[in-house]
PDB file of N, CA and C in Angstrom:
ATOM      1  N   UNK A   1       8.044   2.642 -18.047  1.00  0.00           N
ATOM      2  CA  UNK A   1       7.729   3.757 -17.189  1.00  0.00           C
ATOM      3  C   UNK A   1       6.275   4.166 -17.345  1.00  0.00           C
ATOM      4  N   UNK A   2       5.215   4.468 -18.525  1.00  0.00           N
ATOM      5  CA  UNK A   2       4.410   4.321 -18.479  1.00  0.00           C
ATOM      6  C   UNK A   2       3.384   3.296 -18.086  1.00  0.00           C
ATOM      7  N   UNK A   3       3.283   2.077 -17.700  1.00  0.00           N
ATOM      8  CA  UNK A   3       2.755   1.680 -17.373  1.00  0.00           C
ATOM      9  C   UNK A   3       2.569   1.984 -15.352  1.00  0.00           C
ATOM     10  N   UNK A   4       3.415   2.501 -14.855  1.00  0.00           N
ATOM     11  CA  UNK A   4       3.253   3.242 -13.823  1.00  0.00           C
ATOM     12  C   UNK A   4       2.654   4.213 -13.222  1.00  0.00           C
ATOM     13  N   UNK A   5       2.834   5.306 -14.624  1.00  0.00           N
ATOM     14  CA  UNK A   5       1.927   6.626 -14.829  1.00  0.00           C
ATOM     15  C   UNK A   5       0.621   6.313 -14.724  1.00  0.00           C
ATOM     16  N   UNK A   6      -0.214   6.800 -13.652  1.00  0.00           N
ATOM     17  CA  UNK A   6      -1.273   6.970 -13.586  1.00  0.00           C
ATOM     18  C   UNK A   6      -2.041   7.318 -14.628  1.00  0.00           C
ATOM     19  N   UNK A   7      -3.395   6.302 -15.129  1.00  0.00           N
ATOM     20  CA  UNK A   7      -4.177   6.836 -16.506  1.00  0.00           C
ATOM     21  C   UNK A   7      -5.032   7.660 -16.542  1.00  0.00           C
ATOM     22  N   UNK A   8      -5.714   7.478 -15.037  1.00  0.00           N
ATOM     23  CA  UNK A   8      -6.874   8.668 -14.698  1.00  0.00           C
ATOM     24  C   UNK A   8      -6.737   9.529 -13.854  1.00  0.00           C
ATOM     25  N   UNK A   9      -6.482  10.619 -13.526  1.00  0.00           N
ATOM     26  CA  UNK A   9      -6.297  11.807 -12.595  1.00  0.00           C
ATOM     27  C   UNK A   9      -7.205  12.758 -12.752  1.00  0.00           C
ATOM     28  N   UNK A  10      -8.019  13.321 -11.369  1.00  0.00           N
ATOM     29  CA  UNK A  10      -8.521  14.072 -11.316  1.00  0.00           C
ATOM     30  C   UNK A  10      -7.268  15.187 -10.693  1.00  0.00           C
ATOM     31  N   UNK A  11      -7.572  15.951 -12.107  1.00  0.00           N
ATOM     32  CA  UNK A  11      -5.870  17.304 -11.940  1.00  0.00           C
ATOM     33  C   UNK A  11      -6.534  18.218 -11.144  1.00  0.00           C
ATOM     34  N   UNK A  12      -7.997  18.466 -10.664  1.00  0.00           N
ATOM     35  CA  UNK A  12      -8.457  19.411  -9.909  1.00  0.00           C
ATOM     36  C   UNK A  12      -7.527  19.272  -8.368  1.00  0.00           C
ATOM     37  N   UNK A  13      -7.298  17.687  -8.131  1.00  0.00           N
ATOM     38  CA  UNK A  13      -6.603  17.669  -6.403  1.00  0.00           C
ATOM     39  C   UNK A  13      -4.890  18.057  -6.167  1.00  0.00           C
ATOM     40  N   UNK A  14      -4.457  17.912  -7.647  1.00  0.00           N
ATOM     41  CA  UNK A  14      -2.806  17.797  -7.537  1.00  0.00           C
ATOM     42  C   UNK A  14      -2.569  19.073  -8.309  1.00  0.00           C
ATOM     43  N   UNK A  15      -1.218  19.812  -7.867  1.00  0.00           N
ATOM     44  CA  UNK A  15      -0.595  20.906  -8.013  1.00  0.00           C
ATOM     45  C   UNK A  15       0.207  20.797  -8.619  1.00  0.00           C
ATOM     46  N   UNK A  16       1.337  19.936  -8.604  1.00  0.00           N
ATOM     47  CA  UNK A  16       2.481  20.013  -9.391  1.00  0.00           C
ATOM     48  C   UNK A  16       2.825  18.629  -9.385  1.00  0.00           C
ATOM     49  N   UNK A  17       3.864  18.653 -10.600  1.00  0.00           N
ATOM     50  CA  UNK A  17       4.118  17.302 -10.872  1.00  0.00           C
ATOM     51  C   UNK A  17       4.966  16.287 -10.285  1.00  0.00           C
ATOM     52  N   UNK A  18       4.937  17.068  -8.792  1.00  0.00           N
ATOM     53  CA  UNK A  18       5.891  15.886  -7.957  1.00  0.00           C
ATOM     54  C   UNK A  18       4.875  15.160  -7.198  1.00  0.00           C
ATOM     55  N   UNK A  19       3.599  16.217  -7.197  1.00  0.00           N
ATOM     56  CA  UNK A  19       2.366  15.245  -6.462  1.00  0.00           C
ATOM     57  C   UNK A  19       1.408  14.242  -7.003  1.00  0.00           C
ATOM     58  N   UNK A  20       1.840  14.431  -8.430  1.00  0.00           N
ATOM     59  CA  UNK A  20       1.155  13.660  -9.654  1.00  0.00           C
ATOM     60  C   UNK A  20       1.977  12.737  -9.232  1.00  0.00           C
ATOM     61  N   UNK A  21       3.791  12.318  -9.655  1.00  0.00           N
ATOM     62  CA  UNK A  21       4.553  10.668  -9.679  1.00  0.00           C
ATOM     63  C   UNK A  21       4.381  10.524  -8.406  1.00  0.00           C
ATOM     64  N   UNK A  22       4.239  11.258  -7.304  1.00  0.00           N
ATOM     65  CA  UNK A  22       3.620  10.258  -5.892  1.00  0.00           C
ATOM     66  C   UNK A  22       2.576   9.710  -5.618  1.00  0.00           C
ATOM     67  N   UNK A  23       1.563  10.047  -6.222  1.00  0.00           N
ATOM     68  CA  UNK A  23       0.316   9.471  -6.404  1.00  0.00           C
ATOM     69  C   UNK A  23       0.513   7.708  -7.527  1.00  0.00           C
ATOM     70  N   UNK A  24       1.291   8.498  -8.675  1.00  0.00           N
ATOM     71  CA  UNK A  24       1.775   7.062  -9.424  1.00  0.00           C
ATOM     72  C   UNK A  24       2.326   5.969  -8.390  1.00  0.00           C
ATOM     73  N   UNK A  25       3.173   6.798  -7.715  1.00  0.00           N
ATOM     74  CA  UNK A  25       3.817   5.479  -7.129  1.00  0.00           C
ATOM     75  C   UNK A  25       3.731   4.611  -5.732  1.00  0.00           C
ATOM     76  N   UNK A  26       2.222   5.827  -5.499  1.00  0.00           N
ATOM     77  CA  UNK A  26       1.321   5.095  -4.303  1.00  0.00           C
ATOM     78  C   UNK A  26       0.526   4.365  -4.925  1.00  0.00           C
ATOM     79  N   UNK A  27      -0.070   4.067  -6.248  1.00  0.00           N
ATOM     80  CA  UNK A  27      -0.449   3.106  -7.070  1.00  0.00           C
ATOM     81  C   UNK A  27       0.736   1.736  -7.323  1.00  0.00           C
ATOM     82  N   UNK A  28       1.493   2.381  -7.707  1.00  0.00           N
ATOM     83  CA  UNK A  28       2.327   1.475  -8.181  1.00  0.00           C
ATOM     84  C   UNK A  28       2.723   0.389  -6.622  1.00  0.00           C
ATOM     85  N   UNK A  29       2.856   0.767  -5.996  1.00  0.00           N
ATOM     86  CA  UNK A  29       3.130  -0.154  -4.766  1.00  0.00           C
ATOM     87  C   UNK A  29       1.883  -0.483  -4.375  1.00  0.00           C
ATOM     88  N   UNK A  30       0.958  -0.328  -3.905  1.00  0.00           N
ATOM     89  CA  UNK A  30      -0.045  -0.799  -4.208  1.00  0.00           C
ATOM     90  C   UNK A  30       0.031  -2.374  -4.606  1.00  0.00           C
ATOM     91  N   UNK A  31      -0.463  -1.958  -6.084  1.00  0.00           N
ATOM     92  CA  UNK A  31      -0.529  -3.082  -7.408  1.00  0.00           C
ATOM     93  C   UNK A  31      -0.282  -3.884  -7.087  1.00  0.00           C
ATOM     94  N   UNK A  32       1.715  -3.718  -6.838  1.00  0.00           N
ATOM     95  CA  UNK A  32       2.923  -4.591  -6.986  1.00  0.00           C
ATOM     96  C   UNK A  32       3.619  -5.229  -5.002  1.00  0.00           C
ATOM     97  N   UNK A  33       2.602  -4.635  -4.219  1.00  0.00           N
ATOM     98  CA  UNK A  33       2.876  -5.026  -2.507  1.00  0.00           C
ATOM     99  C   UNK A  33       2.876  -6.887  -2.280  1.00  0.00           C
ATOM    100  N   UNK A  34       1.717  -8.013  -3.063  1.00  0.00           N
ATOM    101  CA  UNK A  34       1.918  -8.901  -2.596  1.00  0.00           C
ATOM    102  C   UNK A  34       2.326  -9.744  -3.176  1.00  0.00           C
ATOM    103  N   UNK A  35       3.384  -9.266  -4.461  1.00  0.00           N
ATOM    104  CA  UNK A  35       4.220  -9.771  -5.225  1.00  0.00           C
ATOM    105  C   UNK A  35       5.310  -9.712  -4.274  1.00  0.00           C
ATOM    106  N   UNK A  36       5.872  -8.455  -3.984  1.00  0.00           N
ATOM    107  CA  UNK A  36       7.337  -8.464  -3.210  1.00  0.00           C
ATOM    108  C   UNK A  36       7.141  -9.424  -2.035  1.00  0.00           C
ATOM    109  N   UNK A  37       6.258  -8.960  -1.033  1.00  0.00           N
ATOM    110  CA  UNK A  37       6.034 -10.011   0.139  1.00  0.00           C
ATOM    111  C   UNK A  37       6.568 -10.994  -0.344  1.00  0.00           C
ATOM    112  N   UNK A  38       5.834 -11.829  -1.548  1.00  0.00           N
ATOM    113  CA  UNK A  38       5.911 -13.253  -1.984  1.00  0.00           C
ATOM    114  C   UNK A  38       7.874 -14.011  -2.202  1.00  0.00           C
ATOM    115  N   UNK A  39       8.509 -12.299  -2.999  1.00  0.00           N
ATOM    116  CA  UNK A  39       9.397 -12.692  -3.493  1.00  0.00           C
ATOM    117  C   UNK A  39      10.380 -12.959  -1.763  1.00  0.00           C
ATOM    118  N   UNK A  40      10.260 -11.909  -0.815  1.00  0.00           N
ATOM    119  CA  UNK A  40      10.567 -11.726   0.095  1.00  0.00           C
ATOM    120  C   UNK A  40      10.703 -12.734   0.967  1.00  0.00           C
ATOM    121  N   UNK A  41       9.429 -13.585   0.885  1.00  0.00           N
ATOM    122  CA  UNK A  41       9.396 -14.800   1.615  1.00  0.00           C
ATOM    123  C   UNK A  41       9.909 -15.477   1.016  1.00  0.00           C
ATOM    124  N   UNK A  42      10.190 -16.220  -0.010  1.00  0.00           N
ATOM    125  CA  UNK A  42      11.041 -16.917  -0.583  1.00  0.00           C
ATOM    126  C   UNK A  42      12.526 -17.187   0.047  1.00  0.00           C
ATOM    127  N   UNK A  43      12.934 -15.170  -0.660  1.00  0.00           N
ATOM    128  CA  UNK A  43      14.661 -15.089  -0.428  1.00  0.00           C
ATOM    129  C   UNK A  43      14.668 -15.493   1.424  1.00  0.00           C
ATOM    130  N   UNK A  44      13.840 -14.995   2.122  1.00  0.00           N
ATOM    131  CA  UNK A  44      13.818 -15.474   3.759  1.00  0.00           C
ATOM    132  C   UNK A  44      13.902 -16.665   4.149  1.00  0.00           C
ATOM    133  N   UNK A  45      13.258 -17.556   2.951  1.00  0.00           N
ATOM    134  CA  UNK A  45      13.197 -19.262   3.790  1.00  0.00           C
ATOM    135  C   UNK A  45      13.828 -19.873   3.186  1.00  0.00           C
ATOM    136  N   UNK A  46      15.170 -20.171   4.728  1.00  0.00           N
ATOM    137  CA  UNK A  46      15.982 -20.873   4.309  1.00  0.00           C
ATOM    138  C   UNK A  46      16.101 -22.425   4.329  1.00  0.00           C
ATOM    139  N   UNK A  47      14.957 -22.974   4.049  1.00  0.00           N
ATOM    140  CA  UNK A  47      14.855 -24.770   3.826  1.00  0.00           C
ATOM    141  C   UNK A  47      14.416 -24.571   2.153  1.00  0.00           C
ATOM    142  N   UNK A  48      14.651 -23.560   1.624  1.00  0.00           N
ATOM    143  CA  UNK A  48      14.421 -23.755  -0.305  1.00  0.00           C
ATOM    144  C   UNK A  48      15.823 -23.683  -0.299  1.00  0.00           C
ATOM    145  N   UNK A  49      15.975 -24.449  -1.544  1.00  0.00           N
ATOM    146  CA  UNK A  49      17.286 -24.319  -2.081  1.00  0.00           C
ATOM    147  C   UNK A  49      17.804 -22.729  -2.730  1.00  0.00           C
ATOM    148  N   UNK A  50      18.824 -22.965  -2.748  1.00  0.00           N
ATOM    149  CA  UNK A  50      19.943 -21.907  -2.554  1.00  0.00           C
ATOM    150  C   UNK A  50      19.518 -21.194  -4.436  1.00  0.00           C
ATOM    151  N   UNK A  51      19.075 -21.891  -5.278  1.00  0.00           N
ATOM    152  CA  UNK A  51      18.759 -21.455  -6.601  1.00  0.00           C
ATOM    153  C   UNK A  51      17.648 -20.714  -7.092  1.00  0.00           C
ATOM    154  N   UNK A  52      16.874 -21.128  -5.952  1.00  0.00           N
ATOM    155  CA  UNK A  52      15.641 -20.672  -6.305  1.00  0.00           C
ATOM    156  C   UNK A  52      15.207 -19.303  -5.170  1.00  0.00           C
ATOM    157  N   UNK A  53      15.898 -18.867  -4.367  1.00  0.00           N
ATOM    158  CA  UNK A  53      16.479 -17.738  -3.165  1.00  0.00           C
ATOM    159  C   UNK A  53      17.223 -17.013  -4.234  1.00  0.00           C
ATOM    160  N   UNK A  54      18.083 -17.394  -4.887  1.00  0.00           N
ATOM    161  CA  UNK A  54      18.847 -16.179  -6.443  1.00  0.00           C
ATOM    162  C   UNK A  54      17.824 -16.085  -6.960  1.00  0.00           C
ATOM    163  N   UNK A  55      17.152 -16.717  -7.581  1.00  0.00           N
ATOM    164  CA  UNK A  55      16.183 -16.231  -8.514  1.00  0.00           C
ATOM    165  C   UNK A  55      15.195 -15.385  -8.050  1.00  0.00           C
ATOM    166  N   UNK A  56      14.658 -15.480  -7.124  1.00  0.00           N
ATOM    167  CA  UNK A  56      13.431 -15.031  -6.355  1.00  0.00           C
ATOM    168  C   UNK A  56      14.501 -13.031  -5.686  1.00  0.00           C
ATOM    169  N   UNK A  57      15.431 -13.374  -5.445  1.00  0.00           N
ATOM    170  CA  UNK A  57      16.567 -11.970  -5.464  1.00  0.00           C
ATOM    171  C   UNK A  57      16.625 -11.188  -6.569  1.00  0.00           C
ATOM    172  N   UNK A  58      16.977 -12.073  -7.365  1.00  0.00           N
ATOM    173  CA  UNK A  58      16.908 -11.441  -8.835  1.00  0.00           C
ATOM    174  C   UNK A  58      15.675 -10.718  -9.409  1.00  0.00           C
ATOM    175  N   UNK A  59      14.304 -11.505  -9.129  1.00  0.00           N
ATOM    176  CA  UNK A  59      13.494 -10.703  -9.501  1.00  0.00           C
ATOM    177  C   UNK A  59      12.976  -9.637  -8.988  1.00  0.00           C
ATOM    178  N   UNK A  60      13.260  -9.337  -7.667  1.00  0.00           N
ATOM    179  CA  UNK A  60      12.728  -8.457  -6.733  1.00  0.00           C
ATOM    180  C   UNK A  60      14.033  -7.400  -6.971  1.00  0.00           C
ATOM    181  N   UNK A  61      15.092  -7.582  -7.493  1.00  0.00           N
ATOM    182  CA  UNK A  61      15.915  -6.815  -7.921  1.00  0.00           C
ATOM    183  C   UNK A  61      15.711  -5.663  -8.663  1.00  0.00           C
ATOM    184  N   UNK A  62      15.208  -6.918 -10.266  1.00  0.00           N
ATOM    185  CA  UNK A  62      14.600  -6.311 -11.410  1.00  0.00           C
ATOM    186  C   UNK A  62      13.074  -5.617 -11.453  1.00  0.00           C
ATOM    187  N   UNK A  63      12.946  -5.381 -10.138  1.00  0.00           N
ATOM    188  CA  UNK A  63      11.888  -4.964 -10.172  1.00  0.00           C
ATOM    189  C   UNK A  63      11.926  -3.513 -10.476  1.00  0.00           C
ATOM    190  N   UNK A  64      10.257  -2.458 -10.876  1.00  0.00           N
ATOM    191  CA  UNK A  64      10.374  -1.306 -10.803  1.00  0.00           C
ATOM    192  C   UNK A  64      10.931  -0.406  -9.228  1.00  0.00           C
ATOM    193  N   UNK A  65      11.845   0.914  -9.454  1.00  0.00           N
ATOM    194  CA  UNK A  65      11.766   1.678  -8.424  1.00  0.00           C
ATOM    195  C   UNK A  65      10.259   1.579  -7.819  1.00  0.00           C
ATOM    196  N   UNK A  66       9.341   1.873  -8.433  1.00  0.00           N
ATOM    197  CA  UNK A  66       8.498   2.841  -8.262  1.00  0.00           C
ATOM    198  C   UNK A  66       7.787   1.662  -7.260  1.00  0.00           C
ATOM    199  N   UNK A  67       7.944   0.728  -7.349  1.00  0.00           N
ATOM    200  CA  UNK A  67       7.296  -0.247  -6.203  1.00  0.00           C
ATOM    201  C   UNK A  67       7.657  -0.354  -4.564  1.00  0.00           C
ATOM    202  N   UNK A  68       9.074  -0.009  -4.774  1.00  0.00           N
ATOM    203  CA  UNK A  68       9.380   0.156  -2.970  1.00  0.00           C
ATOM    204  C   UNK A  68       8.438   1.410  -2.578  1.00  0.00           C
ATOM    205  N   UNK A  69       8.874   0.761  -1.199  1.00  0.00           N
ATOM    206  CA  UNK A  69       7.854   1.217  -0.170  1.00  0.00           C
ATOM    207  C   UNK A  69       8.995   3.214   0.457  1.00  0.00           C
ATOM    208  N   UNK A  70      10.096   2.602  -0.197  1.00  0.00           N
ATOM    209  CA  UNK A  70      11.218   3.757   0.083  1.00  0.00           C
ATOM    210  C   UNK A  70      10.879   4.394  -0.766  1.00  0.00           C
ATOM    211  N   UNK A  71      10.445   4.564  -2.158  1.00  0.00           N
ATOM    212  CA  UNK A  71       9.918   5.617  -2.941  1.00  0.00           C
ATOM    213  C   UNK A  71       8.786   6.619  -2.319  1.00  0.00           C
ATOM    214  N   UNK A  72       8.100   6.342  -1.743  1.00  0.00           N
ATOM    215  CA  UNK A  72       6.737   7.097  -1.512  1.00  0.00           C
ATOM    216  C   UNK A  72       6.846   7.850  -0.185  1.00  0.00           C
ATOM    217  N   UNK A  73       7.229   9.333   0.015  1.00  0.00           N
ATOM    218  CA  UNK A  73       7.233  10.366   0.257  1.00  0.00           C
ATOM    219  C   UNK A  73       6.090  10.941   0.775  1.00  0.00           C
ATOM    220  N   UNK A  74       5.574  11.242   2.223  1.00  0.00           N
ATOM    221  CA  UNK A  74       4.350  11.754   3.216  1.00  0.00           C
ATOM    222  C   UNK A  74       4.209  13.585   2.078  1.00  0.00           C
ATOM    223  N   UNK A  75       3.701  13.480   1.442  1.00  0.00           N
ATOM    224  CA  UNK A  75       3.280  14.982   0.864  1.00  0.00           C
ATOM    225  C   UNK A  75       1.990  15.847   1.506  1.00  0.00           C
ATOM    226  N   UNK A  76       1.799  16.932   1.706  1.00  0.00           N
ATOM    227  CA  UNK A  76       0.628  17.878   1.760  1.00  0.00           C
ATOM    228  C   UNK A  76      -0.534  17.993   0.845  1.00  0.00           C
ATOM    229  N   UNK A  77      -1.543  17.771   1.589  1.00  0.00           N
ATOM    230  CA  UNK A  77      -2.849  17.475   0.859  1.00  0.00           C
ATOM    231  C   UNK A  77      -3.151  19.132  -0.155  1.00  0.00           C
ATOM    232  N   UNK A  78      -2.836  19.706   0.604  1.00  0.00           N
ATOM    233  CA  UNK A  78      -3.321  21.039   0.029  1.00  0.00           C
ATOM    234  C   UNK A  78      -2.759  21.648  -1.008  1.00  0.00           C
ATOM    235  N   UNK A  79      -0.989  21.521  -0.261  1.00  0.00           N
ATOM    236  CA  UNK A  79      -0.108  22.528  -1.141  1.00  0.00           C
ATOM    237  C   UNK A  79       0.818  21.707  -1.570  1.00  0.00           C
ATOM    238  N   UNK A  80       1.409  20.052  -1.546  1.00  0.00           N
ATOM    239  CA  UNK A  80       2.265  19.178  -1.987  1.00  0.00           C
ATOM    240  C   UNK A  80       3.176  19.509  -1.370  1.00  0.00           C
ATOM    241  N   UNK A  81       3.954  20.254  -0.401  1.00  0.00           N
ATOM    242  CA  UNK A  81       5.222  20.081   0.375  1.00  0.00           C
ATOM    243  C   UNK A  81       5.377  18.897   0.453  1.00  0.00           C
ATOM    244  N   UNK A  82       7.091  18.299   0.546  1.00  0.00           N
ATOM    245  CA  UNK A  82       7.494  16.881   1.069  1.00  0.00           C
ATOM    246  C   UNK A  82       7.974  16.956   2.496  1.00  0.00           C
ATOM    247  N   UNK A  83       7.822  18.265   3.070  1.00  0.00           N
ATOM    248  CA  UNK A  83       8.967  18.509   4.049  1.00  0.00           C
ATOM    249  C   UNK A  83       7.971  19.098   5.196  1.00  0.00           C
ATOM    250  N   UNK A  84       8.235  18.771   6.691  1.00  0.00           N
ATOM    251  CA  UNK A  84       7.369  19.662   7.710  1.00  0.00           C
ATOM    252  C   UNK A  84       6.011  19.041   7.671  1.00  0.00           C
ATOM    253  N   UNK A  85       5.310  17.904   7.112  1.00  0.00           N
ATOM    254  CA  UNK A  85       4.092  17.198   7.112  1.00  0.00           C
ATOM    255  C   UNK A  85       3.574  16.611   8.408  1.00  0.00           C
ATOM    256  N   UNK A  86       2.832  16.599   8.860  1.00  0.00           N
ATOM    257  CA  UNK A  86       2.093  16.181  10.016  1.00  0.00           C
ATOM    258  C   UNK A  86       1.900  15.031   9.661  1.00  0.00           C
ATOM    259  N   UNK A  87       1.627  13.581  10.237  1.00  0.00           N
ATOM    260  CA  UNK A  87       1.190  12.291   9.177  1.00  0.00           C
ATOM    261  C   UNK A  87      -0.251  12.536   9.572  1.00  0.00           C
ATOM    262  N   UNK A  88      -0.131  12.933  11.183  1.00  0.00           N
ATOM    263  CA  UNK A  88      -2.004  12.684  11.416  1.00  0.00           C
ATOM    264  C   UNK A  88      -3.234  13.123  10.662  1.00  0.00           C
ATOM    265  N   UNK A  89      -2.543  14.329  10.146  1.00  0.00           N
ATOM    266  CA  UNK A  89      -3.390  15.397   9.167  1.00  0.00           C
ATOM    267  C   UNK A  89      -3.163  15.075   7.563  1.00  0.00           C
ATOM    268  N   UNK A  90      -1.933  15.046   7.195  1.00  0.00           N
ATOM    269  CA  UNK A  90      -1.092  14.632   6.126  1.00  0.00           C
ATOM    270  C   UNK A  90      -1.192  16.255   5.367  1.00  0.00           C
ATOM    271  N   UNK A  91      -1.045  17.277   6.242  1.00  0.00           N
ATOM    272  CA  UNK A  91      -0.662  18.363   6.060  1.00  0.00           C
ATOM    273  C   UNK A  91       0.409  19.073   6.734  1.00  0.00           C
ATOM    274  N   UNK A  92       0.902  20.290   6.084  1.00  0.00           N
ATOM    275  CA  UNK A  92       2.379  20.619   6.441  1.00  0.00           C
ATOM    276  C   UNK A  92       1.628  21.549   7.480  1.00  0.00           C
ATOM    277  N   UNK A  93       2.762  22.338   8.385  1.00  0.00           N
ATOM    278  CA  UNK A  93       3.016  23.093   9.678  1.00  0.00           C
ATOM    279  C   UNK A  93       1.804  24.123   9.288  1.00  0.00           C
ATOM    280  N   UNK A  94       2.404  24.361   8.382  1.00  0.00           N
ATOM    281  CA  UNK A  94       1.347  26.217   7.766  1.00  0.00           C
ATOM    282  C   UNK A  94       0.369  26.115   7.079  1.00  0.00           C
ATOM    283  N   UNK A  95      -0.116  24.752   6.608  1.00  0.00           N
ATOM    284  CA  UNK A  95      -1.385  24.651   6.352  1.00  0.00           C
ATOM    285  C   UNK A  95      -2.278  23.757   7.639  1.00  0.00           C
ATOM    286  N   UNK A  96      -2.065  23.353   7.914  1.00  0.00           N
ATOM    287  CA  UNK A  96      -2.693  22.444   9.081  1.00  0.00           C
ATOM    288  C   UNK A  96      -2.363  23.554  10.050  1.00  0.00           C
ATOM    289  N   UNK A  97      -2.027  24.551  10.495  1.00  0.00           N
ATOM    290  CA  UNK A  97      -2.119  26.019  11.336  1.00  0.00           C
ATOM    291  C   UNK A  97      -3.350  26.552  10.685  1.00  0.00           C
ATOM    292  N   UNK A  98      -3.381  27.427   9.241  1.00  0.00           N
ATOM    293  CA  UNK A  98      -4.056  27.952   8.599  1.00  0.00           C
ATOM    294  C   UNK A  98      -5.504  27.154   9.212  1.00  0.00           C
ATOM    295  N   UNK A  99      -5.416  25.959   8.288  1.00  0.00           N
ATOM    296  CA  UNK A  99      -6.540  25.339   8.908  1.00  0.00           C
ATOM    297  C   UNK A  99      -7.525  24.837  10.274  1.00  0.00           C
ATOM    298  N   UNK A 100      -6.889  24.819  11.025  1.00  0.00           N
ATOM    299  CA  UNK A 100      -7.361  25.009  12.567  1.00  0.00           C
ATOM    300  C   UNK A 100      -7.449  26.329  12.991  1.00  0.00           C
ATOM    301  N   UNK A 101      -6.967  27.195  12.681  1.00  0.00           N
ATOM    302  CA  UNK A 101      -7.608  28.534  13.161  1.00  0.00           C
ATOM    303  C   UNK A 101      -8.324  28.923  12.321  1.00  0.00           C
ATOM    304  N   UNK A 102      -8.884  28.243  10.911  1.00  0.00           N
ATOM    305  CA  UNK A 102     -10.380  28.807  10.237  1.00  0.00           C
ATOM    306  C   UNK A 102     -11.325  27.448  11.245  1.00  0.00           C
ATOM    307  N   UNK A 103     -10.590  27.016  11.866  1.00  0.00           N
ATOM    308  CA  UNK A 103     -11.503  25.627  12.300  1.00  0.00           C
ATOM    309  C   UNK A 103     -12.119  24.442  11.290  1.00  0.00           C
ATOM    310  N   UNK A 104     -11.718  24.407  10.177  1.00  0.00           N
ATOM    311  CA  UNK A 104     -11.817  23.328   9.683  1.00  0.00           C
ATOM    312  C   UNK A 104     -11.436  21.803  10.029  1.00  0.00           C
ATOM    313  N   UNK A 105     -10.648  21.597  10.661  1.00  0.00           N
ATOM    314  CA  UNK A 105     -10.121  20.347  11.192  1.00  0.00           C
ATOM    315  C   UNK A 105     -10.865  20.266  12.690  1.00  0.00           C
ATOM    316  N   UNK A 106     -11.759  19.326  12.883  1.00  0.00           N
ATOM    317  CA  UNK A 106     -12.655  19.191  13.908  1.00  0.00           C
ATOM    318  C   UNK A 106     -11.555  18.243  15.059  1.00  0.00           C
ATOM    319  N   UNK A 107     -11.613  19.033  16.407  1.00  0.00           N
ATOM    320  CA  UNK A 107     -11.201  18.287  17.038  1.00  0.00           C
ATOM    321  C   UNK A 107     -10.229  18.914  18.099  1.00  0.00           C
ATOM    322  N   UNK A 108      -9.890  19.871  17.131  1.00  0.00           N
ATOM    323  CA  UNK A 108      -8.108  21.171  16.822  1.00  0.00           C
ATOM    324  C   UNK A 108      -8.631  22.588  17.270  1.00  0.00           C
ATOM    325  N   UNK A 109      -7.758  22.681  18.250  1.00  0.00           N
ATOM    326  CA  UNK A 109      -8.196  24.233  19.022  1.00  0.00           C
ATOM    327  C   UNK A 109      -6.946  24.692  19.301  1.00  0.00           C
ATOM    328  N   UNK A 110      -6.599  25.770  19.335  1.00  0.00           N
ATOM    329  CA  UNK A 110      -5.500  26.794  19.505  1.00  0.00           C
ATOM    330  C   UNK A 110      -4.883  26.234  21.304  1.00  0.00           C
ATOM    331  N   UNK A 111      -3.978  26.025  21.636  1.00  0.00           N
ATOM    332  CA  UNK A 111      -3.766  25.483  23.250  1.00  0.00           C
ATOM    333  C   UNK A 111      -3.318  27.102  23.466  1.00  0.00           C
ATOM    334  N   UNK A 112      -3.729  27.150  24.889  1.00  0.00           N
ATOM    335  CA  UNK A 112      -3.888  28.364  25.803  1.00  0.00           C
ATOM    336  C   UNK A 112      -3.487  28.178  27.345  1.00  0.00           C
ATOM    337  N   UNK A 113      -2.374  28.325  28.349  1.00  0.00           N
ATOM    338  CA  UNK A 113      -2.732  27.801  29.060  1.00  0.00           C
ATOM    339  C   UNK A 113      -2.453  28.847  30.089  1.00  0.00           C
TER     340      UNK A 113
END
């Protein structure tokens, strides 16, 4: 499990510690992305024998959680919500509001019609 844990963090950007192991495990997939492909293509092609498709299963089995692509959770830049996130912004409802009506987000204007 430690070798997952992120070694260097700047703690000034992250809030709590659910935004710290998502950051780990946007590393961790990362790292570990053109390993799975590899194993992936394997278990997919079916002109290899049938032994070496188990094995190549098996290891992508034994692999860490923290490497799927199903682990890693769209969070809020500002405040770490998992829930209500915009992807375009990668901020939630009430901060990406907040923020366009101080006008920080260039582009973003209040609609009026």
């Amino acid at each position: 499990m430690s070798q997952f844990r992120a070694k260097k963090l700047d703690i000034g950007c992250f809030l709590n510690i659910k935004t710290i192991r998502d950051h780990s495990k946007r590393k961790a997939f990362a790292q570990f992305e053109p390993e799975r492909q590899a194993l992936r293509y394997i278990i997919r092609n079916t002109t290899l024998p049938q032994r070496t498709r188990a094995e190549a299963q098996l290891q992508l089995t034994q692999m860490h959680c923290y490497t799927r692509p199903t682990q890693i959770r769209g969070r809020c830049l500002l405040g770490g919500k998992g829930r209500g996130i915009l992807r375009d912004f990668k901020l939630s409802r009430y901060n990406f509001r907040m923020e366009a009506l101080a006008g920080n987000i260039p582009g973003v204007k209040k609609a009026s019609w």
